[in-house]
C-alpha atoms as a PDB file:
ATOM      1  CA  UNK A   1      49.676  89.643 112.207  1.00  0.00           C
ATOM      2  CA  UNK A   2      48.791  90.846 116.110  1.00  0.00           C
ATOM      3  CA  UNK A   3      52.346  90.165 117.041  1.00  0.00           C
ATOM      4  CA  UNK A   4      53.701  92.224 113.708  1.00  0.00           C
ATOM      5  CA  UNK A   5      51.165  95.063 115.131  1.00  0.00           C
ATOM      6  CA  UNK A   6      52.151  94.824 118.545  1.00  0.00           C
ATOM      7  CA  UNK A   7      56.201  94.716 117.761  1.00  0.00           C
ATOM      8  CA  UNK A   8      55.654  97.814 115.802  1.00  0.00           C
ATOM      9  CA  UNK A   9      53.742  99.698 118.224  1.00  0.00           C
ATOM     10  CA  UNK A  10      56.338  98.716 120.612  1.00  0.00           C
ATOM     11  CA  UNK A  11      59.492  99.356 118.394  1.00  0.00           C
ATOM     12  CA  UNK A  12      58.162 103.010 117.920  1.00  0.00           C
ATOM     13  CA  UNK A  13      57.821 103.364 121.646  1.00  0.00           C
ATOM     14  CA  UNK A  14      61.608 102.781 122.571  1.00  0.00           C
ATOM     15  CA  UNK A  15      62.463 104.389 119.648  1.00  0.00           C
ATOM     16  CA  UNK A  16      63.817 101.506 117.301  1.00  0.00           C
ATOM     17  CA  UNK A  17      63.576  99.768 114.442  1.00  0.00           C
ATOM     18  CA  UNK A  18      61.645  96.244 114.180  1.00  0.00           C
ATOM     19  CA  UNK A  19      64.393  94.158 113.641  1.00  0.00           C
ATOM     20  CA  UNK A  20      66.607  96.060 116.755  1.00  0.00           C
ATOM     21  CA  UNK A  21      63.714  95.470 119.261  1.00  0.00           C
ATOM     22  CA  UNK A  22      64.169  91.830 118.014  1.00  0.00           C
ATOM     23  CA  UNK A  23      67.512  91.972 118.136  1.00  0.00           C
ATOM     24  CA  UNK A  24      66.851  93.475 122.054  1.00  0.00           C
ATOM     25  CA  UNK A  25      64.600  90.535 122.721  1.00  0.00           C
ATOM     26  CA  UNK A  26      66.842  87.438 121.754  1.00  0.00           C
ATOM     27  CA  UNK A  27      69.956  89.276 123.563  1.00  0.00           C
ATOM     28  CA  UNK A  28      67.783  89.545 126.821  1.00  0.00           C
ATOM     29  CA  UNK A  29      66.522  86.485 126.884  1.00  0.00           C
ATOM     30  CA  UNK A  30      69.243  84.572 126.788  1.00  0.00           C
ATOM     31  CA  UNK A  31      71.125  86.643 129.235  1.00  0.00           C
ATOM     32  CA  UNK A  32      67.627  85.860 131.494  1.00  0.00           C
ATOM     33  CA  UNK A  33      67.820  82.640 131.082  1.00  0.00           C
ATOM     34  CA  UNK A  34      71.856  82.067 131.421  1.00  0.00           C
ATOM     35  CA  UNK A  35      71.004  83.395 134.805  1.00  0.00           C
ATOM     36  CA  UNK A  36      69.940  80.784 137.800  1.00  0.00           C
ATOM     37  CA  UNK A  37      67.489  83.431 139.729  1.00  0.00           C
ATOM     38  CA  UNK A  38      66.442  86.314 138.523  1.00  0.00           C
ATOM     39  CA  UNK A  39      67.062  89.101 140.424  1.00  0.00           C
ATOM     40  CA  UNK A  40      65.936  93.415 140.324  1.00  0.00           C
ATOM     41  CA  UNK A  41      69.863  94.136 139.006  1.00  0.00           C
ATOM     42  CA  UNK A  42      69.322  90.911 136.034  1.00  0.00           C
ATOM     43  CA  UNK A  43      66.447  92.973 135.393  1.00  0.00           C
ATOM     44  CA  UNK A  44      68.115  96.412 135.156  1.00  0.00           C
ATOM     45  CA  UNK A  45      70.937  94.894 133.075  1.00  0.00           C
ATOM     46  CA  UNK A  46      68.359  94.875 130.627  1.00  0.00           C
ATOM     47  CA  UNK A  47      68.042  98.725 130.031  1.00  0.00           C
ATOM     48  CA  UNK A  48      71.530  98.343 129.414  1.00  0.00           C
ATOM     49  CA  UNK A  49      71.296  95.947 126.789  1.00  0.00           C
ATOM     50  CA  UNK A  50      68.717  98.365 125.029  1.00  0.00           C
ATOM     51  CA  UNK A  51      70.876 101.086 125.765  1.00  0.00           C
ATOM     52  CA  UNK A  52      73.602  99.387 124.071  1.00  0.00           C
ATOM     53  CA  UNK A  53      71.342  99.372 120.961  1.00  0.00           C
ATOM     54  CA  UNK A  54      70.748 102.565 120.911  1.00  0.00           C
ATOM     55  CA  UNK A  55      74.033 103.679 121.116  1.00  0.00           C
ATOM     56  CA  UNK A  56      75.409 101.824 118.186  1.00  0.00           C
ATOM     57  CA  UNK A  57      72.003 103.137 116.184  1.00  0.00           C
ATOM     58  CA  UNK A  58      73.010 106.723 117.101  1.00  0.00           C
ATOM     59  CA  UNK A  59      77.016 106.144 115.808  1.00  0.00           C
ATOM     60  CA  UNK A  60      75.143 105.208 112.743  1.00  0.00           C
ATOM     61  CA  UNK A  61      73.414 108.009 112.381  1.00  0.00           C
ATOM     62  CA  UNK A  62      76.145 110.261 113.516  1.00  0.00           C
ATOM     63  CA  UNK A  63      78.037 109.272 110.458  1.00  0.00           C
ATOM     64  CA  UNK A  64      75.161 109.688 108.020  1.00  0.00           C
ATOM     65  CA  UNK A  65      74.862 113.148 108.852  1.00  0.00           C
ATOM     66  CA  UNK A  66      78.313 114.644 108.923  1.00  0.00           C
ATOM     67  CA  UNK A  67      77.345 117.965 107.788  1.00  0.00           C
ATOM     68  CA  UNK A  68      74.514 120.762 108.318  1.00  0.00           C
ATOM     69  CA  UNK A  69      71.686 122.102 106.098  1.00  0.00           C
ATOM     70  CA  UNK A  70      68.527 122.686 105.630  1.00  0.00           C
ATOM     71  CA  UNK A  71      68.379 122.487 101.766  1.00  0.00           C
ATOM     72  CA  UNK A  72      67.108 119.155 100.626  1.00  0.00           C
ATOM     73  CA  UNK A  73      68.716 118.945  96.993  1.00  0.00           C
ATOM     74  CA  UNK A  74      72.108 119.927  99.243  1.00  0.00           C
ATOM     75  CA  UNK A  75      71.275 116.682 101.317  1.00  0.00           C
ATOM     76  CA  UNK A  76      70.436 114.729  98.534  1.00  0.00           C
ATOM     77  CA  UNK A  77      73.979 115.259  97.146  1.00  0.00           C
ATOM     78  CA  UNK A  78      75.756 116.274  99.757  1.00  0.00           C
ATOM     79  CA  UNK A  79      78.420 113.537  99.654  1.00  0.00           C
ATOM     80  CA  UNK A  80      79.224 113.651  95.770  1.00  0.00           C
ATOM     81  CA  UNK A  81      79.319 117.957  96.833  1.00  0.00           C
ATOM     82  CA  UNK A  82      81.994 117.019  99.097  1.00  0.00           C
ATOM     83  CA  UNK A  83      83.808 114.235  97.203  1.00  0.00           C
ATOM     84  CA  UNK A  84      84.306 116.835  94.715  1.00  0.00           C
ATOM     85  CA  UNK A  85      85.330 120.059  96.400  1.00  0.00           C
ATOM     86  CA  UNK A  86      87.951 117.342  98.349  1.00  0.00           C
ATOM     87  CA  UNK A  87      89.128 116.383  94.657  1.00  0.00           C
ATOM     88  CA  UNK A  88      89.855 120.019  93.644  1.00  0.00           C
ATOM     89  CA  UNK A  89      86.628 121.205  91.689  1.00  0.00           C
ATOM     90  CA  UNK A  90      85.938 124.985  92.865  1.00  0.00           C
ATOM     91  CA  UNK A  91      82.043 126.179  93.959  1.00  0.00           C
ATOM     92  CA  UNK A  92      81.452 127.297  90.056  1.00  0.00           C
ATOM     93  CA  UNK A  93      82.699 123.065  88.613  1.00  0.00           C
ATOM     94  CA  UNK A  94      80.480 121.594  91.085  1.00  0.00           C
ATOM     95  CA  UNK A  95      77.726 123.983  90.225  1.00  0.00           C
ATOM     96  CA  UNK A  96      78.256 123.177  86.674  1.00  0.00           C
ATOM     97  CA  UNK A  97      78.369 119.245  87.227  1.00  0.00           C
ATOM     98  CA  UNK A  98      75.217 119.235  89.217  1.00  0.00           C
ATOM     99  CA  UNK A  99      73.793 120.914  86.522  1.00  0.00           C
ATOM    100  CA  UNK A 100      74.852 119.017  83.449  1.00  0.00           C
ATOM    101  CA  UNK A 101      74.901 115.661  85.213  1.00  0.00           C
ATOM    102  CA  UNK A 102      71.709 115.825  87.558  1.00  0.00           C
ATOM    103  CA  UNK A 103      69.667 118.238  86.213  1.00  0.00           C
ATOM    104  CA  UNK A 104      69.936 120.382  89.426  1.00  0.00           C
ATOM    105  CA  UNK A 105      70.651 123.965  90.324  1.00  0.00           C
ATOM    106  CA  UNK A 106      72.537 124.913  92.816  1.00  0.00           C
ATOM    107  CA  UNK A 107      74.218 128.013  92.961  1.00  0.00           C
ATOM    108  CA  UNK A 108      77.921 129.127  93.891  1.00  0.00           C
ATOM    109  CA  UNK A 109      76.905 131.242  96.622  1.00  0.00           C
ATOM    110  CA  UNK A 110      74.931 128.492  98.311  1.00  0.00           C
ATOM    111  CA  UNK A 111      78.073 126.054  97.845  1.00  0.00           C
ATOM    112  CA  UNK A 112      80.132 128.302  99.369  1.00  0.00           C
ATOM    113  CA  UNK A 113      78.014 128.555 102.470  1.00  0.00           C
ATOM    114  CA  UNK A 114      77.873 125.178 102.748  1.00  0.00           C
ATOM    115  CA  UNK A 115      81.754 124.055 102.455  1.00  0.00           C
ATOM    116  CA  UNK A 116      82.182 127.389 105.339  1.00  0.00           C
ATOM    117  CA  UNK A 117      80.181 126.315 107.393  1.00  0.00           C
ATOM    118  CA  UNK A 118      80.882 123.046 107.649  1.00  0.00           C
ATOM    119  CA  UNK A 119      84.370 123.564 107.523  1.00  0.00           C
ATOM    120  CA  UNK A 120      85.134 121.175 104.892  1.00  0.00           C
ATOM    121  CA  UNK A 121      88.927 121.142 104.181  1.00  0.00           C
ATOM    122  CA  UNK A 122      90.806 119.412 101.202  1.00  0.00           C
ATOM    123  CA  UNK A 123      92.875 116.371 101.550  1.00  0.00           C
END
């Protein structure tokens, strides 16, 4: 249970997920101990490890979030908005669909904005 705490607490700090910091932990360790002496640059090597981690966490999140808004029922279908607008449906359809198949109103106007200003384009 300490050891649960203390990962947490220590996850947060780097800015990471539990099971990355583990992930961090197993990959440094056995590059420390695959090394004879350790020495200040087998040390540093291990910021680049984490850094590593962190990269490939961002590039996840970078695809997640391909387009900007502040409207949380935009975010929440946001990819089914685009799938649809790429498939030929016009601001007024998608409206409609929202509505009759989510229960969800979202005007034209705001549609509009959105596709604009993210510069959504179809196939």
């Amino acid at each position: 249970m300490f050891a649960d705490n203390k990962l947490k607490t220590y996850a947060e700090l780097l800015g990471l997920e539990v099971h990355e910091l583990d992930s961090f932990m197993k990959r440094y360790k056995s590059y420390i101990l695959s090394k004879e002496k350790v020495t200040k640059n087998s040390l540093i090597n291990g910021l680049f490890i984490l850094e590593e981690i962190r990269s490939e966490k961002w590039a996840i999140e970078a695809n997640k979030v391909k387009y900007r808004t502040k409207n949380l029922v935009l975010i929440k279908y946001m990819n089914e908005i685009v799938e649809l607008y790429k498939n030929g449906l016009g601001t007024t359809k998608i409206s409609n669909h929202l509505k009759l198949n989510h229960k969800v109103n979202i005007s034209k106007s705001v549609l509009d904005r959105f596709i604009a200003t993210n510069k959504i384009q179809r196939d």
